[in-house]
Structure formats: structure tokens, C-alpha cells
C-alpha atoms as a PDB file:
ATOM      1  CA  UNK A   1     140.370 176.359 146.204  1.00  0.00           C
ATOM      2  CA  UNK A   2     138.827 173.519 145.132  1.00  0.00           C
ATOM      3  CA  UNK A   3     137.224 175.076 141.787  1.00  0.00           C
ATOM      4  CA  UNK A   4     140.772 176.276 141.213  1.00  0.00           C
ATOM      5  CA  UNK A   5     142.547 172.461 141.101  1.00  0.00           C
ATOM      6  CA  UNK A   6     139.856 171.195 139.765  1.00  0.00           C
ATOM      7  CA  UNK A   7     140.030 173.965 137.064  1.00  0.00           C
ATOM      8  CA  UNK A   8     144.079 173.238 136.580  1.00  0.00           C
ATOM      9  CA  UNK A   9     143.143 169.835 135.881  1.00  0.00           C
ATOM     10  CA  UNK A  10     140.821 170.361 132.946  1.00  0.00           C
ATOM     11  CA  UNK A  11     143.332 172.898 131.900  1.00  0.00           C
ATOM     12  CA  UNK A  12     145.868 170.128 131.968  1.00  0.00           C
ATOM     13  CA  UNK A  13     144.002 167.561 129.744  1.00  0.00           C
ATOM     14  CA  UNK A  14     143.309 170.414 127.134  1.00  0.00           C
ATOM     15  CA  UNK A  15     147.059 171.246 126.729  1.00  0.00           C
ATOM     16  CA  UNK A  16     148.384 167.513 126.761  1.00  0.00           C
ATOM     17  CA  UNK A  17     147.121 166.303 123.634  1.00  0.00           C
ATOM     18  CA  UNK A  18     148.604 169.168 121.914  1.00  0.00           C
ATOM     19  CA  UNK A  19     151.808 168.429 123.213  1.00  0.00           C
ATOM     20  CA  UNK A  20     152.166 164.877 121.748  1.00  0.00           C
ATOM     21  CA  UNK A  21     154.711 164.294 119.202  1.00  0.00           C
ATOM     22  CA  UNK A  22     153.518 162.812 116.092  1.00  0.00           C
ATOM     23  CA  UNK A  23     155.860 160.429 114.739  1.00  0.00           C
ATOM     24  CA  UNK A  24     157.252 161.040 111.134  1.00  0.00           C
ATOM     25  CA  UNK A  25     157.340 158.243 109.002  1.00  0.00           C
ATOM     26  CA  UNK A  26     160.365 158.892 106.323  1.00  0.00           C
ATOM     27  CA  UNK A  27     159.247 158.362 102.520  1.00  0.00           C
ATOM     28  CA  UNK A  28     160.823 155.352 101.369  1.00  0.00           C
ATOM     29  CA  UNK A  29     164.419 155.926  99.603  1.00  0.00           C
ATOM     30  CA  UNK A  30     164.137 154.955  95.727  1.00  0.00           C
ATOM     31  CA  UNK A  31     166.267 151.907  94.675  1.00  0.00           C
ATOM     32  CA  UNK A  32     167.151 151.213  91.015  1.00  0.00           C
ATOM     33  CA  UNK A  33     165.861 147.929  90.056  1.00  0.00           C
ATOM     34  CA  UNK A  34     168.936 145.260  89.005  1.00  0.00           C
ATOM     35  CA  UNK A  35     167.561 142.535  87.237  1.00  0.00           C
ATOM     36  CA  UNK A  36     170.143 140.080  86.321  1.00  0.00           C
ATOM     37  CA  UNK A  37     170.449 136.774  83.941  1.00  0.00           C
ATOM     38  CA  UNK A  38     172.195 135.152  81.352  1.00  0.00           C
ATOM     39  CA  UNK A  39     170.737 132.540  78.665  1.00  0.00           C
ATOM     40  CA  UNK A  40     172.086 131.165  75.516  1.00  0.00           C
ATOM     41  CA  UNK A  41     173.063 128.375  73.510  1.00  0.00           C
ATOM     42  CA  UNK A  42     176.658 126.574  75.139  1.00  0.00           C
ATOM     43  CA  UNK A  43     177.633 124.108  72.199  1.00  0.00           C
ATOM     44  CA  UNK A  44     174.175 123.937  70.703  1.00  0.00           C
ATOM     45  CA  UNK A  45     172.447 123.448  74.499  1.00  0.00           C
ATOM     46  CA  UNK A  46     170.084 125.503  76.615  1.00  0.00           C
ATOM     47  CA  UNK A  47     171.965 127.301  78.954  1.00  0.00           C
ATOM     48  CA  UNK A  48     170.771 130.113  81.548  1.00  0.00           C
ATOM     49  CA  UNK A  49     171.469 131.535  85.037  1.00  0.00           C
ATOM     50  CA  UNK A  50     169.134 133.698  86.852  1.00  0.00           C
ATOM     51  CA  UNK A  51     169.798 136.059  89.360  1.00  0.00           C
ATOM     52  CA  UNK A  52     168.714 134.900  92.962  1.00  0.00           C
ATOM     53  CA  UNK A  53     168.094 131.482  91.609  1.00  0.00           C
ATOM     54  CA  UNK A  54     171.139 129.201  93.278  1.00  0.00           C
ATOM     55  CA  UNK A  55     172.677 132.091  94.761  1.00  0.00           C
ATOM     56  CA  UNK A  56     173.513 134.180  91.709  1.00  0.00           C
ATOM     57  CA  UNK A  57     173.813 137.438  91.683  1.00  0.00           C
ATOM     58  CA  UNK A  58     175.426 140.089  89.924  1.00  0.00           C
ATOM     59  CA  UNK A  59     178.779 141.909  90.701  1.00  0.00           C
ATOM     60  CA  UNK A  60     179.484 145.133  89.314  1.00  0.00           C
ATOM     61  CA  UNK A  61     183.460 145.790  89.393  1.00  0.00           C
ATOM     62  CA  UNK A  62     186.364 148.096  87.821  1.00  0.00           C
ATOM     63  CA  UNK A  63     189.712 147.790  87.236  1.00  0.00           C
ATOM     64  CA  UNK A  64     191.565 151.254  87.281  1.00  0.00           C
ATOM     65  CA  UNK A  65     194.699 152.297  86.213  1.00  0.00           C
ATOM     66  CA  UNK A  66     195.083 156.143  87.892  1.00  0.00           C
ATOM     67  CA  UNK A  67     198.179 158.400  86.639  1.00  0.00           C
ATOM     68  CA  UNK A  68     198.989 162.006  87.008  1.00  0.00           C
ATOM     69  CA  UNK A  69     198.072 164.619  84.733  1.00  0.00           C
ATOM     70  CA  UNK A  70     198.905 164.968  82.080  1.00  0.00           C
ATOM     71  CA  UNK A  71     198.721 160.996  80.990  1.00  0.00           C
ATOM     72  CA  UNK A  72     194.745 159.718  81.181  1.00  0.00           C
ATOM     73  CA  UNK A  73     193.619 157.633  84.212  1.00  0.00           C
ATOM     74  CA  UNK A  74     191.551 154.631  82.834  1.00  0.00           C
ATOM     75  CA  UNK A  75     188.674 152.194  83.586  1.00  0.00           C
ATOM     76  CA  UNK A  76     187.380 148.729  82.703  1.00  0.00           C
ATOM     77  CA  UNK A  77     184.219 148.080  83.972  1.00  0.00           C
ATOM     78  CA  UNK A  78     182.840 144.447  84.511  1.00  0.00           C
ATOM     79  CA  UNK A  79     179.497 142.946  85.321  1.00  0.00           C
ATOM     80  CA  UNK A  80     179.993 139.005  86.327  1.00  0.00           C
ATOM     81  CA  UNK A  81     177.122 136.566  87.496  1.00  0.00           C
ATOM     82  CA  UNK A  82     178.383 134.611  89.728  1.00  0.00           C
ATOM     83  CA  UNK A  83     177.111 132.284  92.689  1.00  0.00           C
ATOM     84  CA  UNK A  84     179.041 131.164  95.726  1.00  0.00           C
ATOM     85  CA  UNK A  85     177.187 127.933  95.682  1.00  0.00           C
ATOM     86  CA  UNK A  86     178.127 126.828  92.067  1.00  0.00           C
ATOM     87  CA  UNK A  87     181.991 127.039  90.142  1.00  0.00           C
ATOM     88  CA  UNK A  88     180.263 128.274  86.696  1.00  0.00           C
ATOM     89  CA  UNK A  89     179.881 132.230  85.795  1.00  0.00           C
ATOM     90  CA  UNK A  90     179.639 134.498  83.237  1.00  0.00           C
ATOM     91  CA  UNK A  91     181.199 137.527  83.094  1.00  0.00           C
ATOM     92  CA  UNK A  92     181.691 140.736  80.852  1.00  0.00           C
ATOM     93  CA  UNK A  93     184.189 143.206  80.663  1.00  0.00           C
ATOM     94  CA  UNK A  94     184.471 146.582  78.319  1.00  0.00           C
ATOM     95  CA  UNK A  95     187.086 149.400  78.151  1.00  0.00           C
ATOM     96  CA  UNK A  96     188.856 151.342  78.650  1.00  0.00           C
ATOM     97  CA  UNK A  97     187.605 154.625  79.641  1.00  0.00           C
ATOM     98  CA  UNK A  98     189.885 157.589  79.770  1.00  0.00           C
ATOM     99  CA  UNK A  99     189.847 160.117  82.376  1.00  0.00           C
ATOM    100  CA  UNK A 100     191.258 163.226  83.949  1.00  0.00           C
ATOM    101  CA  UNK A 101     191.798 161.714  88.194  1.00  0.00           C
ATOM    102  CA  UNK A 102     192.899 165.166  88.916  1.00  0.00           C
ATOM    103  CA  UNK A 103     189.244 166.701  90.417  1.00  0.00           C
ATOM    104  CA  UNK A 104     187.896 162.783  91.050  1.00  0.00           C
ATOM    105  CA  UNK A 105     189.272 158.704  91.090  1.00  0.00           C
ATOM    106  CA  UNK A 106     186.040 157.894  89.025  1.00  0.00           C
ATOM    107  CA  UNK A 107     184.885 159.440  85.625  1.00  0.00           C
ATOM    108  CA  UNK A 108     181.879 161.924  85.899  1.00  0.00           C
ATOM    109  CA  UNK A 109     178.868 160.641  84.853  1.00  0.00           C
ATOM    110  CA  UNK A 110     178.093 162.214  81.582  1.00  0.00           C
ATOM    111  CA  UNK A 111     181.504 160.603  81.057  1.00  0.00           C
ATOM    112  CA  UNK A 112     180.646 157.332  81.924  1.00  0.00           C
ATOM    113  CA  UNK A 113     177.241 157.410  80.023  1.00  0.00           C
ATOM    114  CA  UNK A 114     178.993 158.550  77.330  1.00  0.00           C
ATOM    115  CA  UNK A 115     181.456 155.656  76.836  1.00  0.00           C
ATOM    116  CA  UNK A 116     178.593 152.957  76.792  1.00  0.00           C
ATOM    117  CA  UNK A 117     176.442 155.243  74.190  1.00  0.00           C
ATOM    118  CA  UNK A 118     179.908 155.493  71.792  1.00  0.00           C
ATOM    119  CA  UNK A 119     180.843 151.694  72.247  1.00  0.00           C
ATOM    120  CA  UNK A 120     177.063 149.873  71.164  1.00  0.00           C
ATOM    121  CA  UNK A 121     178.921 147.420  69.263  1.00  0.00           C
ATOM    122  CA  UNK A 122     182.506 146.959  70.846  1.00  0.00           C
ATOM    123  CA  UNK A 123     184.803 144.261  69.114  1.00  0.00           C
ATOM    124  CA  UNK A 124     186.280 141.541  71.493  1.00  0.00           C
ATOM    125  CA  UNK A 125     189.687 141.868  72.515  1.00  0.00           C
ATOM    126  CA  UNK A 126     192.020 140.486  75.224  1.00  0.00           C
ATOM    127  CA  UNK A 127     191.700 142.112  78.535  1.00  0.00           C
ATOM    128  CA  UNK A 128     188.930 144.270  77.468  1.00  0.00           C
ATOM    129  CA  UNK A 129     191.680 146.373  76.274  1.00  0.00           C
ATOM    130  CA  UNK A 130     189.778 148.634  73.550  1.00  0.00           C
ATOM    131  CA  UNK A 131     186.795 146.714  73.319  1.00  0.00           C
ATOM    132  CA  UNK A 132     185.011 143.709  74.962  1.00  0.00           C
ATOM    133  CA  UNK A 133     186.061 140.265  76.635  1.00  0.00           C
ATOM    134  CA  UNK A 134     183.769 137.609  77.748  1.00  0.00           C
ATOM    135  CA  UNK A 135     185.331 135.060  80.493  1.00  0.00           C
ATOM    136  CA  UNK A 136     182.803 131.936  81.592  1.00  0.00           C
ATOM    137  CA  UNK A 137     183.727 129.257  84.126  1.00  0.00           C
ATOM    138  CA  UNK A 138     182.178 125.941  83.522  1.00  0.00           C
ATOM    139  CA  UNK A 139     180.444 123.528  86.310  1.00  0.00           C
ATOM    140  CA  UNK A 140     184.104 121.696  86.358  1.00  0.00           C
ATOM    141  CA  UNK A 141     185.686 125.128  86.870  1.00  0.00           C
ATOM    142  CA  UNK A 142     187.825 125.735  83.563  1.00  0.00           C
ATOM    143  CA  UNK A 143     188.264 129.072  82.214  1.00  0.00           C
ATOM    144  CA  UNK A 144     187.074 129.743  78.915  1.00  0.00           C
ATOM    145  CA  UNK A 145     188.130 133.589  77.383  1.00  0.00           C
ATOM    146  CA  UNK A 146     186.760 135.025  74.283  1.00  0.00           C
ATOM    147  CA  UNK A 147     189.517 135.127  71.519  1.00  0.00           C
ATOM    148  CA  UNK A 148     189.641 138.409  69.367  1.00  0.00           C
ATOM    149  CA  UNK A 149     192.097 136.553  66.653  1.00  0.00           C
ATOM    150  CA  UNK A 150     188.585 133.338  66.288  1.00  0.00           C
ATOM    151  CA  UNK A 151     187.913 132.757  62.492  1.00  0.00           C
ATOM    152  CA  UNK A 152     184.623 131.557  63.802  1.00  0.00           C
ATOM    153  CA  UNK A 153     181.386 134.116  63.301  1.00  0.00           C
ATOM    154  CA  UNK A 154     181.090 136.280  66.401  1.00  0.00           C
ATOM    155  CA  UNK A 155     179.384 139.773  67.107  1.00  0.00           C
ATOM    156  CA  UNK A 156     178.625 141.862  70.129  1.00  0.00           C
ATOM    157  CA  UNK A 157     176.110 144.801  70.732  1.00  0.00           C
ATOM    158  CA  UNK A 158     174.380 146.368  73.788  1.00  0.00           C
ATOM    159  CA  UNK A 159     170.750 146.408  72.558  1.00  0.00           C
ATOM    160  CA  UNK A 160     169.706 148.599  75.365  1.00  0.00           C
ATOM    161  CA  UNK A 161     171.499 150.937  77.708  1.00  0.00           C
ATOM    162  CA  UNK A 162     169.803 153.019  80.391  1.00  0.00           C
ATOM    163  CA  UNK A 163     171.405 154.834  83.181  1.00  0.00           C
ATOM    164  CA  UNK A 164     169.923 155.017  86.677  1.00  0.00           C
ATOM    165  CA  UNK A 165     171.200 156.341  89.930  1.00  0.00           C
ATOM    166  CA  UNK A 166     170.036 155.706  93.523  1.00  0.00           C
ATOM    167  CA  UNK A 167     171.809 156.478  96.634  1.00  0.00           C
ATOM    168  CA  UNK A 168     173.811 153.514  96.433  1.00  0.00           C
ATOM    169  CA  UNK A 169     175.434 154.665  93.417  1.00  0.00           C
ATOM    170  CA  UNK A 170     175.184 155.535  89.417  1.00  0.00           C
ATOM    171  CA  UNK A 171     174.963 151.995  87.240  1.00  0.00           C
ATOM    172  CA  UNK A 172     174.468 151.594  83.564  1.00  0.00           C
ATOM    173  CA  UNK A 173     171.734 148.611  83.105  1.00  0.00           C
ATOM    174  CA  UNK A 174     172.283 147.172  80.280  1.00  0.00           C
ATOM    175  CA  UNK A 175     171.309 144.235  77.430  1.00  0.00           C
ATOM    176  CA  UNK A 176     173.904 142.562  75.587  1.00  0.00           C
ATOM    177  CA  UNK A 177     173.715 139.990  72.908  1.00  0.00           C
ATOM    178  CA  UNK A 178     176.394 138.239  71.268  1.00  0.00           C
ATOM    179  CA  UNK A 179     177.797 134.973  69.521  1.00  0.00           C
ATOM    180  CA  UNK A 180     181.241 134.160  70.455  1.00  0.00           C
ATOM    181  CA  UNK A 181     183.552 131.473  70.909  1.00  0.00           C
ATOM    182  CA  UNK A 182     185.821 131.015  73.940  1.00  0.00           C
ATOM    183  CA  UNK A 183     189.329 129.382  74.224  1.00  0.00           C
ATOM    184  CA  UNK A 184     190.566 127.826  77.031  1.00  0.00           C
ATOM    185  CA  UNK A 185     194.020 129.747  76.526  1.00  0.00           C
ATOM    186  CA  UNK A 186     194.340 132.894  74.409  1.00  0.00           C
ATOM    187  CA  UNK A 187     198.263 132.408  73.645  1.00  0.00           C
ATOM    188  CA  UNK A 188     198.322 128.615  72.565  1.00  0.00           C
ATOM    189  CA  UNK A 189     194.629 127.217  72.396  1.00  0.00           C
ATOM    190  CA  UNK A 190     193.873 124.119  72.531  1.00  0.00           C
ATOM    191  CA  UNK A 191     190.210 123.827  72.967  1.00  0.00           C
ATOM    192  CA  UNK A 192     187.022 126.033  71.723  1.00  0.00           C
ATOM    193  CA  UNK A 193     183.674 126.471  73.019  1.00  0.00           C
ATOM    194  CA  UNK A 194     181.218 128.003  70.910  1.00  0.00           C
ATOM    195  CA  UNK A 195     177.827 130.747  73.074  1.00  0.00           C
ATOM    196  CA  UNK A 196     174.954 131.708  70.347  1.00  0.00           C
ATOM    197  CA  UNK A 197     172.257 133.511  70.887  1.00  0.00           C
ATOM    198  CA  UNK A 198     173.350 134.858  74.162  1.00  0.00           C
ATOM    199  CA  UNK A 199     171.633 137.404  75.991  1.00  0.00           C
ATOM    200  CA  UNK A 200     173.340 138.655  78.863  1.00  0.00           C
ATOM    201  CA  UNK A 201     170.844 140.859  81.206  1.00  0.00           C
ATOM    202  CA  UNK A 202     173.366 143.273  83.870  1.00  0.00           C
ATOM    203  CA  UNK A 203     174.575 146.420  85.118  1.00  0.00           C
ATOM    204  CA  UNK A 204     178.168 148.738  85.034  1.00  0.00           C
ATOM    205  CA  UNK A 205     178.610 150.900  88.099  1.00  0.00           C
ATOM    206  CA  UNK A 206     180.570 153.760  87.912  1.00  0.00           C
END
């Protein structure tokens, strides 16, 4: 009897181990890297913001306009850096993408990569409307708008464009360089502020 419990013991210890659970550690999920900043020349002066430097950081927006078949739905995308520890901000805005919102309320993807890769070098116009706008808050919070009608020199073009998706969504990083001036009102200005050498460093999401 006592060779027998004595035998169920040793039995015991040689099954346990084989019944503990080994914990499975998850690979990490891949994240798209979103690197965002802005630096240029504001009226002849150094000017930059930096993502994660006094709170900035960059918000990736839309503005749609869905309709029934068989009229287009259509998108403006915008990419602002913006802080909510300072008033001043930069922010970009391009469209408009046309779309059928019959199967989905957002454009497929080879649709939205498509729209960036066809409009490298948009020209400005109001409300992003057909092209691009630029709208920058200063440190005294005016609003400054780019004006498609300025006599002044001013170009746009998206000297790279790469799309990445992670689970979070699909995005469009992107980096833009311009001259432009802004007005502080686009029916009757009165004032003009002049960005060269800009080089605006963001992301679209779809």
C-alpha cells in the first residue's frame, strides 16, 4: 500500500509539469510612424513647430459631402498642427475627391492614393475647392487664408507621398513645400503675410 501512494506521488510530479500553461506573449501590432513639423520663413523670419514639442501634434480630418447615386459623394482631407497649449497652427487642406458612397462613406484606397499621386502640384484655391488652401493662426490668434486671386509668387507641390496602413487606419504621409501668401480676409483683404520656403512634414487619413 505504501509502494502504491508513494508510487502515485512520483506519478503526480511527472504529469504536473506537463500540464502547465505556457503563457503566449502576442507579437507586437505594427504602427505607422507619423512624424510631424512645419518650418519656414513667416515675413523673412525663422519659423517652425515640431510635433510633441509644446503640445503639437498633428490632426488628420475630412470634410464630406455624401449624396445619392447617381451625383458623386466628395472629400477634403486636412492635416493641421495644432497645440492646445499655444493659439498658432498651421494647417493644410486639398480636394475634393469624388466618390461613389453607395458600397462605402469613405473612398477605397486605391482611390484615395490615387487622388494624392494625380494632384503633386495642386493650385491654391478657396476652401480647398479643386485644389489646395493653407489656413495659419498666429500667436495673437488671427486667421490668415491663402488667396488663390495673390499677384505675389506662390507654388505648391507634395515632394513625397507614401501610403501606409496600420490597424488604426490607412494615412497618406506626406512632404509639402510651398511659398504663399496669406490674407487675413479672402473677400476684402486688408492685410498680407508672406511663408517661403515652407516645408510642411504630415499625414491625410482616409
Amino acid at each position: 500500500m505504501k509502494y502504491l501512494t508513494g508510487f502515485s506521488i512520483i506519478l503526480s510530479l511527472l504529469i504536473l509539469p506537463s500540464c502547465i500553461k505556457h503563457e503566449v506573449i502576442p507579437a507586437p501590432t505594427p504602427e505607422v510612424d507619423l512624424p510631424a513639423s512645419f518650418r519656414g520663413l513667416l515675413q523673412g523670419s525663422s519659423y517652425e513647430i515640431i510635433k510633441d514639442v509644446n503640445g503639437y501634434y498633428c490632426d488628420a480630418t475630412q470634410a464630406k459631402e455624401i449624396l445619392p447615386t447617381p451625383q458623386p459623394s466628395k472629400i477634403i482631407y486636412y492635416s493641421s498642427i495644432k497645440s492646445e497649449q499655444q493659439l498658432d497652427f498651421i494647417q493644410i487642406g486639398i480636394g475634393k475627391l469624388n466618390f461613389n458612397s453607395d458600397s462605402n462613406i469613405v473612398p477605397t484606397i486605391d482611390a484615395f492614393t490615387a487622388f494624392f499621386n494625380n494632384n503633386v502640384n495642386p493650385d491654391y484655391k478657396l476652401g480647398a475647392n479643386g485644389g489646395v488652401e493653407i489656413v495659419y493662426r498666429d500667436g495673437q490668434g488671427g486667421i490668415w487664408i491663402s488667396d488663390e486671386n495673390s499677384v505675389l509668387p506662390q507654388d505648391f507641390t507634395f515632394t513625397s507621398l507614401v501610403q501606409e496602413s496600420d490597424e488604426n487606419g490607412d494615412y497618406m504621409k506626406f512632404t509639402a513645400t510651398f511659398n504663399v501668401s496669406l490674407v487675413d480676409d479672402v473677400t476684402t483683404p486688408t492685410d498680407t503675410i508672406v511663408f517661403q520656403n515652407a516645408v510642411f512634414d504630415g499625414y491625410f487619413k482616409r
